[in-house]
C-alpha atoms as a PDB file:
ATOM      1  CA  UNK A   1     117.516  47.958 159.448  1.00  0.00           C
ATOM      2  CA  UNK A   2     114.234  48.722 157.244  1.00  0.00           C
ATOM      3  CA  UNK A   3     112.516  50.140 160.041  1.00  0.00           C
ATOM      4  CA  UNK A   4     115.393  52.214 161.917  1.00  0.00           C
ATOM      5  CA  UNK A   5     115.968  53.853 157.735  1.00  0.00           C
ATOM      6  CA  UNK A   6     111.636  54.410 157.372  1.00  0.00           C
ATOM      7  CA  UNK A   7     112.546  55.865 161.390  1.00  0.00           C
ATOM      8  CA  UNK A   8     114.033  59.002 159.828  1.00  0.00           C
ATOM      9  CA  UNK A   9     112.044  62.155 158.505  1.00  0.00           C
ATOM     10  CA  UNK A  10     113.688  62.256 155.284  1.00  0.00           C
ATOM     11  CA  UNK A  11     113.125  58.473 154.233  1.00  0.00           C
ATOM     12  CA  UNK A  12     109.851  57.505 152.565  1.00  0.00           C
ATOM     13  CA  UNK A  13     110.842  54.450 151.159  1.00  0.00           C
ATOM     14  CA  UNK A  14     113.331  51.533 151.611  1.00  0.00           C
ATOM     15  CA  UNK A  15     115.001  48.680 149.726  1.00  0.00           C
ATOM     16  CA  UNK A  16     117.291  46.262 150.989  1.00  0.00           C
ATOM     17  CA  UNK A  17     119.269  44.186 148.900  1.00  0.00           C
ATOM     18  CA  UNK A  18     122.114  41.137 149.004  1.00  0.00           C
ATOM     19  CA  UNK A  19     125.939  42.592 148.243  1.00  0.00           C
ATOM     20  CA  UNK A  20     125.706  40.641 144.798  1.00  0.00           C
ATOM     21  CA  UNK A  21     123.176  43.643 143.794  1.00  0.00           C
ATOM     22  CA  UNK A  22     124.930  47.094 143.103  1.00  0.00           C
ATOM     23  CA  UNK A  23     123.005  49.781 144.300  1.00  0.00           C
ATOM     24  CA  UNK A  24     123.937  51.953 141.844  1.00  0.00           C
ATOM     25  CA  UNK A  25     122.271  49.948 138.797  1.00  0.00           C
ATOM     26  CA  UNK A  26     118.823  50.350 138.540  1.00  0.00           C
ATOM     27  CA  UNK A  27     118.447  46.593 136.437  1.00  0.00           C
ATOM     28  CA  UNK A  28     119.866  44.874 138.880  1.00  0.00           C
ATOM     29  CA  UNK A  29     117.614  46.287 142.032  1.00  0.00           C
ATOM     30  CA  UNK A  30     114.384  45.715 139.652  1.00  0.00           C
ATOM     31  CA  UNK A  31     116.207  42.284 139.360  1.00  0.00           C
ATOM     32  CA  UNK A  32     116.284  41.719 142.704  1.00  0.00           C
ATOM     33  CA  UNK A  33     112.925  43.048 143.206  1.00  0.00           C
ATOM     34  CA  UNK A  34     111.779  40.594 140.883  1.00  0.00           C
ATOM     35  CA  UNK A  35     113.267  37.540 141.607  1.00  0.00           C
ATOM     36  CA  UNK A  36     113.954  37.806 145.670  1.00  0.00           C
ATOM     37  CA  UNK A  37     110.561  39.460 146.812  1.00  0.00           C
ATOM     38  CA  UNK A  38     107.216  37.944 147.689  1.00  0.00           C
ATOM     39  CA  UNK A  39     104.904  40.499 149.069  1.00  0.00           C
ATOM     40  CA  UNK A  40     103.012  39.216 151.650  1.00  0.00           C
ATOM     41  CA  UNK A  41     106.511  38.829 153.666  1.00  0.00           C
ATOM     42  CA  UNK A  42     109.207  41.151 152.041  1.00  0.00           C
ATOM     43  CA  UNK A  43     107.087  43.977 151.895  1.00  0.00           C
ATOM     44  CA  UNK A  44     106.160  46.563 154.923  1.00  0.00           C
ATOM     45  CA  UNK A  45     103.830  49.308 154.999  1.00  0.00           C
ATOM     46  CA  UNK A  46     104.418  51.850 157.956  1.00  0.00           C
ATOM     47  CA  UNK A  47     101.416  54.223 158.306  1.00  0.00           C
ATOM     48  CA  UNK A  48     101.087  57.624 159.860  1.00  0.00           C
ATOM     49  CA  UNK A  49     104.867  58.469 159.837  1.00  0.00           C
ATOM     50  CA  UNK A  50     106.041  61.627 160.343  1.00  0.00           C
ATOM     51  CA  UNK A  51     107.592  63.416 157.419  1.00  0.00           C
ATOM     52  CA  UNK A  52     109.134  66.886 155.959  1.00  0.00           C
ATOM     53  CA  UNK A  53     106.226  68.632 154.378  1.00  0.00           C
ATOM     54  CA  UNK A  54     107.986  69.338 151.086  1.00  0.00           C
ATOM     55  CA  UNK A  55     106.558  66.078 149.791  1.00  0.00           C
ATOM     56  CA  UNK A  56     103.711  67.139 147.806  1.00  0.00           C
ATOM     57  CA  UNK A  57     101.875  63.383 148.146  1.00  0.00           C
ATOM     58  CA  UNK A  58     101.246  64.504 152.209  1.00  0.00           C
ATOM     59  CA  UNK A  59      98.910  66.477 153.445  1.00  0.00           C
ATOM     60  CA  UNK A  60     100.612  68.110 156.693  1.00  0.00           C
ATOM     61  CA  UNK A  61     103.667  66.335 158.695  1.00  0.00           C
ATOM     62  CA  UNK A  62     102.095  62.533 158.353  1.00  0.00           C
ATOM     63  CA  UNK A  63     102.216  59.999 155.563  1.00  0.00           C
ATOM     64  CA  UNK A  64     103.069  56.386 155.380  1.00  0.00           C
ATOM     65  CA  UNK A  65     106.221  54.905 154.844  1.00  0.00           C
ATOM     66  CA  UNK A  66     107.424  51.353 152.708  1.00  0.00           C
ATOM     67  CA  UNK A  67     110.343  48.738 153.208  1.00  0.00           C
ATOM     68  CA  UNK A  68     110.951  45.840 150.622  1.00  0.00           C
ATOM     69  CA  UNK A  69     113.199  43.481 151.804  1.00  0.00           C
ATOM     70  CA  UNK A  70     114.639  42.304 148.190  1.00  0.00           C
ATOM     71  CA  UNK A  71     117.281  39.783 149.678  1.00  0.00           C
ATOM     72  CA  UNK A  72     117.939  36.147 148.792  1.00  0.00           C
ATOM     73  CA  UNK A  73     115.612  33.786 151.390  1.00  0.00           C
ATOM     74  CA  UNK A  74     117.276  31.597 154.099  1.00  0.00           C
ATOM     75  CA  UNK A  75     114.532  29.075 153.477  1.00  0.00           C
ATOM     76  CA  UNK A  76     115.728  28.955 149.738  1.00  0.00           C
ATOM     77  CA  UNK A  77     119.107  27.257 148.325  1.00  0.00           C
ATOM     78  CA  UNK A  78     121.405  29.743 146.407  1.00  0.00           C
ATOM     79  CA  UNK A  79     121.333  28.203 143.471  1.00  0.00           C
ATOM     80  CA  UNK A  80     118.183  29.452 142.856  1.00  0.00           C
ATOM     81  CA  UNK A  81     118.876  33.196 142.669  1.00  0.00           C
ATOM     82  CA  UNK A  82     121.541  32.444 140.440  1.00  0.00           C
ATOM     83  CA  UNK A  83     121.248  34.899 136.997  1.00  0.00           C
ATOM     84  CA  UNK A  84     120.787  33.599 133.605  1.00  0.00           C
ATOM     85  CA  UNK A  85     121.262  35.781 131.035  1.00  0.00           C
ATOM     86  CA  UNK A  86     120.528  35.496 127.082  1.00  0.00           C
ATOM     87  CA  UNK A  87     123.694  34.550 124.947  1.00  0.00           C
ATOM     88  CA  UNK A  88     125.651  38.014 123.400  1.00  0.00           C
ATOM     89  CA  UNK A  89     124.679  36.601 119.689  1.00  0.00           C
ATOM     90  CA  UNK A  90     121.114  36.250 120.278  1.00  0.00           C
ATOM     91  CA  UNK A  91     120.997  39.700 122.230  1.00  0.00           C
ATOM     92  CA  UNK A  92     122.059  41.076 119.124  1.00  0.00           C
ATOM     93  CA  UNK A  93     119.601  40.064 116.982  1.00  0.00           C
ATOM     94  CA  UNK A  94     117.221  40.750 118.945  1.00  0.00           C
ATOM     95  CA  UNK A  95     118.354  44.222 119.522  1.00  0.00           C
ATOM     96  CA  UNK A  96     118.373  44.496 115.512  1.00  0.00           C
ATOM     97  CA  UNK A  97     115.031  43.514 114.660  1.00  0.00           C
ATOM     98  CA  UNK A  98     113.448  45.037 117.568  1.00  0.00           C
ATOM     99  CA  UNK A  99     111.607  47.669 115.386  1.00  0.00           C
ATOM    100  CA  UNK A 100     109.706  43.877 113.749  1.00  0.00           C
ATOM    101  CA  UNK A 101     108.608  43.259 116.999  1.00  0.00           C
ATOM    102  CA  UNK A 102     108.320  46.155 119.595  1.00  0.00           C
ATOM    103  CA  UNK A 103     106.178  48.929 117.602  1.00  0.00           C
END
C-alpha cells in the first residue's frame, strides 16, 4: 500500500495507521507515530521519484519520497499499544498552573 500511494506524482509522503487511529486527529497520528514506529523497519525512503514541479523543495521533476508504517506490530501483543491517559482532575491542574511551569 505505502509504495503503490509514494507510486503517484502527487504523493510525497505516506503514513499508515491501525483503524483505532482517526486520521483526522493530528494527536492521535503523532500518537501512533510515537508509540507504533521503530525506524530502522517502519520507515522507507524512496529516492529519485518523479514529482509535479510545484514543490519548491525539488529541483526539476525528481525528488525522494517517504512511507512510515505507524501500525501496531504482529510480533507484539495488543496489550501493549493500549493508551493510558492522565486522570481528568490532574489534567486540570496541570492545565491551571501551566504558566508555573511552562514559561
Amino acid at each position: 500500500m505505502i509504495l503503490y500511494m509514494l507510486s503517484t506524482f502527487l504523493v510525497k509522503h505516506v503514513i499508515v495507521v491501525d483503524d483505532d487511529i482517526d486520521i483526522f486527529d493530528l494527536e492521535q497520528v503523532e500518537w501512533a507515530l510515537a508509540s507504533r514506529v521503530q525506524a530502522d523497519r517502519d520507515v522507507i525512503i524512496v529516492p529519485r521519484m518523479p514529482t509535479i514541479p510545484l514543490d519548491p523543495s525539488v529541483a526539476g521533476s525528481v525528488t525522494s519520497k517517504m512511507g512510515i508504517d505507524a501500525t501496531r506490530s504482529f510480533d507484539m501483543p495488543l496489550e501493549r499499544y493500549e493508551r493510558s491517559d492522565v486522570p481528568r482532575v490532574i489534567r486540570e491542574r496541570v492545565e491551571k498552573e501551566r504558566e508555573k511551569y511552562f514559561v
